[in-house]
Protein backbone atom coordinates (compact mmCIF):
# COMPACT_ATOMS: atom_id res chain seq x y z
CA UNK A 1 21.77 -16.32 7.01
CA UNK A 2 22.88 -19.76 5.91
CA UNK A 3 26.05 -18.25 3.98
CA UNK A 4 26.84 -15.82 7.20
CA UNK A 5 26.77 -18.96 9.28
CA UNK A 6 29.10 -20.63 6.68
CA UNK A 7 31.36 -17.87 7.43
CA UNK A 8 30.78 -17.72 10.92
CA UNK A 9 31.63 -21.79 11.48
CA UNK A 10 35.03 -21.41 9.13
CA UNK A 11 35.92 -18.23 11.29
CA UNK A 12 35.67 -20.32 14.72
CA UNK A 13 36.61 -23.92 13.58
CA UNK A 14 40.18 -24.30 14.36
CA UNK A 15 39.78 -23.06 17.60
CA UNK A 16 36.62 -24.63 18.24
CA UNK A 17 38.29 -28.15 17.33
CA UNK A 18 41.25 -27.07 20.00
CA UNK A 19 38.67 -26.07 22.77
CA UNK A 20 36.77 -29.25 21.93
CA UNK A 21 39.77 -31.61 21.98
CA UNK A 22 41.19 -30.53 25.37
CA UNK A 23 37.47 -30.48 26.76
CA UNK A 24 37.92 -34.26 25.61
CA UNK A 25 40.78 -34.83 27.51
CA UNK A 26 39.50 -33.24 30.63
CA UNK A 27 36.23 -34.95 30.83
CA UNK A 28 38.50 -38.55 30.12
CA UNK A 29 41.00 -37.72 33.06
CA UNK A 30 37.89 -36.56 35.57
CA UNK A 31 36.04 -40.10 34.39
CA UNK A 32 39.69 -42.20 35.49
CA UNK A 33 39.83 -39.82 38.76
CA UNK A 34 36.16 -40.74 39.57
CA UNK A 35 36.11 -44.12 38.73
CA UNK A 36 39.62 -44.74 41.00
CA UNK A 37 38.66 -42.23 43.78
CA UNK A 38 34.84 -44.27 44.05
CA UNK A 39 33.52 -40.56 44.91
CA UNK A 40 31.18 -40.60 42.42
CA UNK A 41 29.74 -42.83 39.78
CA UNK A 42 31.86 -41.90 36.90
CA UNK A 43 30.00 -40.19 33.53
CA UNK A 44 29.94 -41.11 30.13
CA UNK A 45 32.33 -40.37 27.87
CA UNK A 46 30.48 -38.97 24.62
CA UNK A 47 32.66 -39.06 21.09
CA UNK A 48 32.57 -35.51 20.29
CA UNK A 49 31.49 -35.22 16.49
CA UNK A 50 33.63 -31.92 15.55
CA UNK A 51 31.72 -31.03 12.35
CA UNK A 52 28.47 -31.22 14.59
CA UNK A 53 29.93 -29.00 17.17
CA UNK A 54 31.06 -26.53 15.06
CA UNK A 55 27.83 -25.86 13.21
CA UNK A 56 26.02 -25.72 16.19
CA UNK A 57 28.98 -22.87 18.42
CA UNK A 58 27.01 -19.82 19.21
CA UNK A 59 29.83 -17.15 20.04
CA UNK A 60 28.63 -14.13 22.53
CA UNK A 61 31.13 -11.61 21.46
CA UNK A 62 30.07 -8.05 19.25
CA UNK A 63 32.54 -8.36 17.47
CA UNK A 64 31.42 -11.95 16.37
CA UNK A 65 27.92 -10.32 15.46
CA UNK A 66 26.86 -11.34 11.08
CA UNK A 67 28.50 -9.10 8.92
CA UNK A 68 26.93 -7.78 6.20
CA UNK A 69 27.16 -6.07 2.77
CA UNK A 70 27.13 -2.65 4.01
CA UNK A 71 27.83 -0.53 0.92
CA UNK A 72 24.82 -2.14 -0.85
CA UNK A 73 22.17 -1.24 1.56
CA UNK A 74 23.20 2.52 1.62
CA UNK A 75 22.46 2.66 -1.81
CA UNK A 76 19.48 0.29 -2.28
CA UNK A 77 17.86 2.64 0.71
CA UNK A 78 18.84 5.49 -1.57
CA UNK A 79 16.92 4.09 -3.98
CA UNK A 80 14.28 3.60 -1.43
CA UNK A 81 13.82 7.11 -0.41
CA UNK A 82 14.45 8.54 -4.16
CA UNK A 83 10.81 5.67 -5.17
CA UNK A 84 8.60 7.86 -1.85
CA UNK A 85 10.08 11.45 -3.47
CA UNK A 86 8.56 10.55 -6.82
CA UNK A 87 5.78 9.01 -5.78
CA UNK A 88 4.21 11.16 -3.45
CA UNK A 89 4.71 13.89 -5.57
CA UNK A 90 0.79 15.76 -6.06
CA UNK A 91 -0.27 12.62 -3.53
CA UNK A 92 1.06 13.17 0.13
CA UNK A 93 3.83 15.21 2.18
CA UNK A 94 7.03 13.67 2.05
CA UNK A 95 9.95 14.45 4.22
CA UNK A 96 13.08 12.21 5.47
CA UNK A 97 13.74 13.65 9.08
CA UNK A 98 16.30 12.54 12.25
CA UNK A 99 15.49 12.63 15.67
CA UNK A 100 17.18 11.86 18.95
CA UNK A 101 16.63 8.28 20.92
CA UNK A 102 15.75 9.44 24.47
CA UNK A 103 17.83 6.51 25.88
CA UNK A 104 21.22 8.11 24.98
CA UNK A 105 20.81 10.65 22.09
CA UNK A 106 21.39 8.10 19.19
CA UNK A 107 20.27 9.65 15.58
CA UNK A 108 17.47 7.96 14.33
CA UNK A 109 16.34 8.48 10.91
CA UNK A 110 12.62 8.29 9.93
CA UNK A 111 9.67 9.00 7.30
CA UNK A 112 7.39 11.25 7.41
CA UNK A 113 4.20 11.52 5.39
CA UNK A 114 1.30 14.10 5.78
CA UNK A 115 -1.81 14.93 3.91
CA UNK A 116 -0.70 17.65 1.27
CA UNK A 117 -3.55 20.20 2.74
CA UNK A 118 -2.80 19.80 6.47
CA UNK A 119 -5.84 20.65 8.96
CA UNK A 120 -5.42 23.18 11.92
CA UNK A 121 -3.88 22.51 15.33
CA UNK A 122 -4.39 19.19 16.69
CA UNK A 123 -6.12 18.14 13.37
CA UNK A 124 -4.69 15.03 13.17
CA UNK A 125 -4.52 11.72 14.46
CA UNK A 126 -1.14 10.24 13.95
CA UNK A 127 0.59 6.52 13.54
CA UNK A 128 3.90 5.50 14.61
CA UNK A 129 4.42 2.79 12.15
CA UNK A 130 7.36 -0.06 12.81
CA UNK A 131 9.32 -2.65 9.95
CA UNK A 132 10.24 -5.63 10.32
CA UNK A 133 13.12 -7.94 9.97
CA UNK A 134 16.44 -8.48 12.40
CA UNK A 135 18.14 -6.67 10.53
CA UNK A 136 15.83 -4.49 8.07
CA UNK A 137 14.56 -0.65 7.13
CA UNK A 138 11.60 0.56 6.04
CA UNK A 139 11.45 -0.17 2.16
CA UNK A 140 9.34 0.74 -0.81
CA UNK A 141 6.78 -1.95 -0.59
CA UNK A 142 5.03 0.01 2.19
CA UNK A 143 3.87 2.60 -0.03
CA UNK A 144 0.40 1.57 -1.13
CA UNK A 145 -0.65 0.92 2.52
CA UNK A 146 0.98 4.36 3.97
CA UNK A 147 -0.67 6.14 1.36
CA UNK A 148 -4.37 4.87 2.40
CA UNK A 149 -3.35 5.92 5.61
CA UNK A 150 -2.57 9.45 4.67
CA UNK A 151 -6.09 9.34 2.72
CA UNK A 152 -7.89 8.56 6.12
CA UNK A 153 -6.33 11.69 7.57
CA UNK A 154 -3.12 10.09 9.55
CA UNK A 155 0.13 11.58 9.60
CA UNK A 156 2.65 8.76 9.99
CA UNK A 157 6.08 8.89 10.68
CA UNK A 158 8.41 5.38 10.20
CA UNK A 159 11.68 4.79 12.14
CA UNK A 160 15.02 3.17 11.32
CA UNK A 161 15.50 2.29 14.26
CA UNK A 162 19.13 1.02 15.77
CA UNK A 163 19.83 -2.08 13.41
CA UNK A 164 18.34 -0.96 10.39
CA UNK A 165 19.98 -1.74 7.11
CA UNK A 166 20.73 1.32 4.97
CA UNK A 167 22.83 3.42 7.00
CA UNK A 168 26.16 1.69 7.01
CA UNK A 169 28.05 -0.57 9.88
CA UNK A 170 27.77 1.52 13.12
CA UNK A 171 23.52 1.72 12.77
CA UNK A 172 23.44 -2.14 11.74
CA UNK A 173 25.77 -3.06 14.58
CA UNK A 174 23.93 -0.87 17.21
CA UNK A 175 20.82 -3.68 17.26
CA UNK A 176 19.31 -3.86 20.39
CA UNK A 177 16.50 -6.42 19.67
CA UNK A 178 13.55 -5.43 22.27
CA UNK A 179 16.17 -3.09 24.39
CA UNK A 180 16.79 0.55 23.50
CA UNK A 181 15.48 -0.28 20.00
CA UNK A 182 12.13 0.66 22.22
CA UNK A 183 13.02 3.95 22.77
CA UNK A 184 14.10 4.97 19.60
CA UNK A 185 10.44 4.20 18.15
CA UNK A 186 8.46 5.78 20.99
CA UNK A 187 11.30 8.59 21.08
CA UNK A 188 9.31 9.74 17.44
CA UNK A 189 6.89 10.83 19.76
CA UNK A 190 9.29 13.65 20.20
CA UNK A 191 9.15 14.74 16.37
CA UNK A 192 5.55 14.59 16.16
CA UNK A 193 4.80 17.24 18.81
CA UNK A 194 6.76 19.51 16.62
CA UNK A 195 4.07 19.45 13.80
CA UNK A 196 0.91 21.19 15.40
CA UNK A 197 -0.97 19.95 13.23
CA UNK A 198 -1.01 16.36 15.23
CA UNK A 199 -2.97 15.59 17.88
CA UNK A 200 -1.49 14.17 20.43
CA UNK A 201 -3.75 12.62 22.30
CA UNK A 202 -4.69 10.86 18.97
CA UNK A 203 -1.40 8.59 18.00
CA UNK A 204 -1.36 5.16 17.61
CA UNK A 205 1.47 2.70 17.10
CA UNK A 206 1.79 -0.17 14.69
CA UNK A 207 4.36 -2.92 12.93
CA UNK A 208 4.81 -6.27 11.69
CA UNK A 209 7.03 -8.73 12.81
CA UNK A 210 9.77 -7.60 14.20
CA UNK A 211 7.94 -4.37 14.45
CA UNK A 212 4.73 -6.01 15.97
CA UNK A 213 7.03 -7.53 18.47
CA UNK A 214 8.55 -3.58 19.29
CA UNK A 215 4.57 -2.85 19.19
CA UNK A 216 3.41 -5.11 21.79
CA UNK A 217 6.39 -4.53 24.08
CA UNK A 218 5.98 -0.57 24.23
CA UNK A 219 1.79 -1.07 24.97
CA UNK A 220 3.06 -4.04 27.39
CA UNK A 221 4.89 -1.39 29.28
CA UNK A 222 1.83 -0.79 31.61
CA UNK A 223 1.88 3.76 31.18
CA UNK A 224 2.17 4.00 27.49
CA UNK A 225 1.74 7.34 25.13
CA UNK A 226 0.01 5.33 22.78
CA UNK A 227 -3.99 5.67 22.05
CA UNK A 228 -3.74 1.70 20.15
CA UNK A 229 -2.01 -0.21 18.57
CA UNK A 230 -2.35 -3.12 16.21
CA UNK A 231 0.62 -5.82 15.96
CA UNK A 232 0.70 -8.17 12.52
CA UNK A 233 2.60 -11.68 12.55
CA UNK A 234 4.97 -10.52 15.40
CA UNK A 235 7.71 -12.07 17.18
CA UNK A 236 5.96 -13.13 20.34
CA UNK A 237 8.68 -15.15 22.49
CA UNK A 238 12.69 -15.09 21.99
CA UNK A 239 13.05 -17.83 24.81
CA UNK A 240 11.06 -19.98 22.55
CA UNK A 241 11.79 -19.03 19.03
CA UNK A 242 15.55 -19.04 19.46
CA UNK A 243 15.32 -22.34 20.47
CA UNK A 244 13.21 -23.60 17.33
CA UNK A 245 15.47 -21.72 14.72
CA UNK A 246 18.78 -22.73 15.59
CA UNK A 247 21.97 -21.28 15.55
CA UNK A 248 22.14 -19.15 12.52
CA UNK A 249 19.41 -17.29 13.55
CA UNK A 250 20.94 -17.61 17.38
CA UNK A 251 24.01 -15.53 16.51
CA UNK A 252 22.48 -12.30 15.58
CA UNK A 253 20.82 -11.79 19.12
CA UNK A 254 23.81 -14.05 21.57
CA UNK A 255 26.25 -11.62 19.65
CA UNK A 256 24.82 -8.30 20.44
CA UNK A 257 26.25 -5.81 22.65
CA UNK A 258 24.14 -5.68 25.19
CA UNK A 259 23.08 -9.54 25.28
CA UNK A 260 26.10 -11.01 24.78
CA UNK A 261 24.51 -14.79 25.09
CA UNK A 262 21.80 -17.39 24.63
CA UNK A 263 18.49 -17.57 26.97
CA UNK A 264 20.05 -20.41 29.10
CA UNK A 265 22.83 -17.42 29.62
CA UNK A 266 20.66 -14.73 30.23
CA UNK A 267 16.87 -16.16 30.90
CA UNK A 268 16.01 -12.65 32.65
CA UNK A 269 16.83 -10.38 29.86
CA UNK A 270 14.70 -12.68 27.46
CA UNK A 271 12.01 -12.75 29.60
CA UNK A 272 11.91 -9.01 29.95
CA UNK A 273 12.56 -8.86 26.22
CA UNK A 274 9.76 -10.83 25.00
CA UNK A 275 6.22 -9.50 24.79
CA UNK A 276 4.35 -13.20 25.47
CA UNK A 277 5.12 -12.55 29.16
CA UNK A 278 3.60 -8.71 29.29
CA UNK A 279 0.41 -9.40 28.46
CA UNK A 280 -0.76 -8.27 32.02
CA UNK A 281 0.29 -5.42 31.72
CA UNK A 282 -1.68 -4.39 28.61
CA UNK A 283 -3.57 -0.76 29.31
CA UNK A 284 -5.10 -0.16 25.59
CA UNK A 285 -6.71 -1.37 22.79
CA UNK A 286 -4.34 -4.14 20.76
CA UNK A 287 -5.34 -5.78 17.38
CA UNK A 288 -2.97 -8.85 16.67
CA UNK A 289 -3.60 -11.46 13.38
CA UNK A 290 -1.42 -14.27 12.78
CA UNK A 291 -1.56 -16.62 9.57
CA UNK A 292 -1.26 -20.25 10.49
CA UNK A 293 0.97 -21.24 7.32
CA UNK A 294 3.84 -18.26 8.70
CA UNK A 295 6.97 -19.74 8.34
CA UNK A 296 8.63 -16.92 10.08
CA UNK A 297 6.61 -16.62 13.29
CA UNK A 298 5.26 -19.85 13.36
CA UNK A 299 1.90 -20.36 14.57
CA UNK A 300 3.26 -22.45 17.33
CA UNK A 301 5.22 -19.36 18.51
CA UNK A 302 2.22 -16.89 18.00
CA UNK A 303 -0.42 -19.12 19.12
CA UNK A 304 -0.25 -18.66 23.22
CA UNK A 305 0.29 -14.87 22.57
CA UNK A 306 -3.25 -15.05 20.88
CA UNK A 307 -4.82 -17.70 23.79
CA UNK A 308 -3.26 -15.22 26.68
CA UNK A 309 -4.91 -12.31 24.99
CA UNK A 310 -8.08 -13.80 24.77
CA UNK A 311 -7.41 -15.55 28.24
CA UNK A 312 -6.40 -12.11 30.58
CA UNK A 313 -7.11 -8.93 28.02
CA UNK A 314 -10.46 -9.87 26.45
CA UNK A 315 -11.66 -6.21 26.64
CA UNK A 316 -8.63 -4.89 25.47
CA UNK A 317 -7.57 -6.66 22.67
CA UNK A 318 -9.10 -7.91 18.88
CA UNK A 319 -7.47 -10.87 17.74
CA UNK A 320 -8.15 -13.12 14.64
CA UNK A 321 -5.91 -16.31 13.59
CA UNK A 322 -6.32 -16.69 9.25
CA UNK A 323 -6.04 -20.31 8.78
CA UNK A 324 -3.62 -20.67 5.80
CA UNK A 325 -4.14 -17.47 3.67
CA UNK A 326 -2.97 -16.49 0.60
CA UNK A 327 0.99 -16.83 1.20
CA UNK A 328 2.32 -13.51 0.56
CA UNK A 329 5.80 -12.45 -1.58
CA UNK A 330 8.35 -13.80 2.02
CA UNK A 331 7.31 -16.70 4.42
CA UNK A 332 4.35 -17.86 3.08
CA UNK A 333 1.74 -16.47 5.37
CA UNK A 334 3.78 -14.07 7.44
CA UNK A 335 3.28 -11.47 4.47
CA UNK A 336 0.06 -12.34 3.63
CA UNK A 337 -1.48 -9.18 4.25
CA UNK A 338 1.42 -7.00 3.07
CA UNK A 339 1.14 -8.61 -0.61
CA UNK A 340 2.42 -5.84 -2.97
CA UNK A 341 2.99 -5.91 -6.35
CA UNK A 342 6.79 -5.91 -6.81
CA UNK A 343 7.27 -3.38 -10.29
CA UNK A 344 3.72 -1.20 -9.66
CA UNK A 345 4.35 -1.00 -5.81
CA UNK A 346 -0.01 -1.33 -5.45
CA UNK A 347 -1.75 -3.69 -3.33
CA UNK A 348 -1.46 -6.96 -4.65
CA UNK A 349 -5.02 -8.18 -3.14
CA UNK A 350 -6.07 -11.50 -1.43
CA UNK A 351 -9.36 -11.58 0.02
CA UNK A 352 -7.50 -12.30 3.48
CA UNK A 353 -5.20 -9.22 3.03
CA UNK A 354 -8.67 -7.22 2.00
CA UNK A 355 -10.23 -8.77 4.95
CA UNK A 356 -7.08 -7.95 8.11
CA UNK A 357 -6.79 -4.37 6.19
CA UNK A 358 -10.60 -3.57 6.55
CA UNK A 359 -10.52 -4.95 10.00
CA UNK A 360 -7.22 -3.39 10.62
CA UNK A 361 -8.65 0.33 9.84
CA UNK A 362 -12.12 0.30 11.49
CA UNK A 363 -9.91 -0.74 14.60
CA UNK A 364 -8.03 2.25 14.32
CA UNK A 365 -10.57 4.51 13.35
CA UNK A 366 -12.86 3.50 16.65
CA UNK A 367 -9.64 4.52 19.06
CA UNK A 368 -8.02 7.03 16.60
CA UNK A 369 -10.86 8.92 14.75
CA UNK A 370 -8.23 10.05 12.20
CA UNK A 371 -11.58 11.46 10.35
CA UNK A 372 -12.08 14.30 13.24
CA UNK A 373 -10.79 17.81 12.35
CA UNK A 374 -10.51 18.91 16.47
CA UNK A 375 -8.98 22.45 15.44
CA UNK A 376 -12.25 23.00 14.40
CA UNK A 377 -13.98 22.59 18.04
């Protein structure tokens, strides 16, 4: 981010400086009209440090959005999805499907995995499952946890959504952080009643981070599809966290297409965006841990999501804040319960990533009963 912010500052500067030094001028000539007309008592007039200025521009143009090396991520996600052929070989179902976003027909790539023997109709419970990251994909290192999943009797299916990295410019450039990026994930509702071997009445929803933030804001939508879900370390606020990580993380939201600015710009849209201020609207059962020592979603960030849960939704949700676990491979503590070793792609265990993965599946399991074979009633 640091070195697309480089880029992003160079791009802008000279015309930045211009803007800035006729801004200058105007704000010295309307201080001398002021001060001879006696309208008004006349304002200050502030030295404008240019090299300040210019690392702190937030441009709202598309075309202005953090580019990115393009090339590389089609074929690190081709090594991604050659890593889940191999190694679900004789283990799971494996399948790399596309469906169609409900909100305008967008193709949205996604993983599939299955048991190997499947059960009769409506045998089994199902999980949409959600990555993380502004700009990420769903990547090898979910493997070990996907694969316990399958063992409990889940079918899951895991979206690219809009924005993912992998699939070259047009997908990375179509973000739509907490807009239609919504409907592509619940739109894999649409593949799974293809398989009759899901039950649909028995799907829930989960993701971390950035996908625990598209979590809570599809169960904060009041009517929801979804049995459960269970959020880890998400983004809880964008009015807030924008404003604590500054303007390299700024320009990859003001810069998308259909933001096109900063909360002061567009306070409604980040409102709506932001699942802190849905919690009312909560209708099923929601698991959500947060790590103190995250560095990503800082506790001060995920915090009031927690207290607002446990204020208005007591009945509905299971919380539990780990004080400083076990940092994990990114962010200290955001990962701490996705640690995974790196070369043998198994669970890299902490007793806090033991603990919020036991806790994590008797939630599910109470709301999901992934262990019920209902073709045979």
């Amino acid at each position: 981010m640091l070195s697309s912010s480089h880029l992003y500052g160079r791009r802008h500067g000279a015309a930045l400086l211009a803007a800035l030094a006729l801004s200058a001028t105007a704000v010295g000539a309307q201080n001398t009209a002021t001060r001879s007309s006696g309208a008004q008592r006349p304002r200050q007039v502030v030295p404008v440090d240019t090299a300040r200025a210019a690392e702190l521009y937030v441009s709202n143009r598309p075309e202005d959005h953090p580019v990115a090396d393009y090339q590389r991520a089609i074929a690190e996600k081709a090594v991604t999805d050659s890593i889940y052929t191999a190694r679900s070989r004789g283990v799971m179902s494996f399948s790399k499907v596309t469906y169609k976003s409900s909100v305008d027909g967008m193709s949205i790539p996604a993983y599939v995995f299955a048991p190997l023997q499947k059960r009769g109709p409506r045998g089994h419970a199902a999980m949409v499952w959600v990555h993380g990251g502004v700009h990420g994909n769903w990547d090898q290192n979910y493997l070990p946890f996907v694969k316990e999943a399958v063992e409990r009797g889940y079918v899951v299916i895991a979206p690219d959504y809009r924005g993912s990295t992998g699939y070259g410019k047009e997908h990375h450039n179509a973000i739509d952080y907490g807009g239609k990026e919504l409907d592509d994930v619940q739109s894999a509702l649409d593949y799974l009643k293809t398989l009759p071997y899901v039950d649909m009445d028995r799907v829930g929803l989960m993701g971390w981070s950035h996908g625990g933030f598209i979590t809570a804001n599809l169960l904060f939508r009041g009517e929801t599809p979804f049995k459960a879900g269970a959020a880890m370390v998400p983004v809880t606020n964008l009015i807030f966290r924008l404003g604590y990580k500054g303007p390299g993380y700024q320009r990859s939201f003001s810069t998308q297409a259909d933001v096109r600015g900063l909360p002061f710009e567009k306070r409604d849209l980040y409102v709506k965006r932001s699942p802190y201020y849905g919690v009312d609207s909560l209708r099923v059962p929601l698991l959500v841990h947060v790590a103190t020592n995250d560095t990503d979603v800082n506790f001060e960030e995920a915090r009031p999501l927690i207290d607002a849960l446990r204020a208005r939704k007591p009945d509905l949700s299971e919380t539990k804040v780990y004080v400083d676990p076990t940092p994990g491979p990114v962010s200290v503590g955001h990962t701490f319960n996705r640690r995974v070793n790196r070369q043998t792609l198994e669970r890299d265990d902490s007793p806090e990533q033991i603990d919020s993965w036991n806790r994590t599946w008797a939630f599910l399991e109470e709301w999901l009963r992934p262990y019920e074979d209902r073709s045979k009633k």
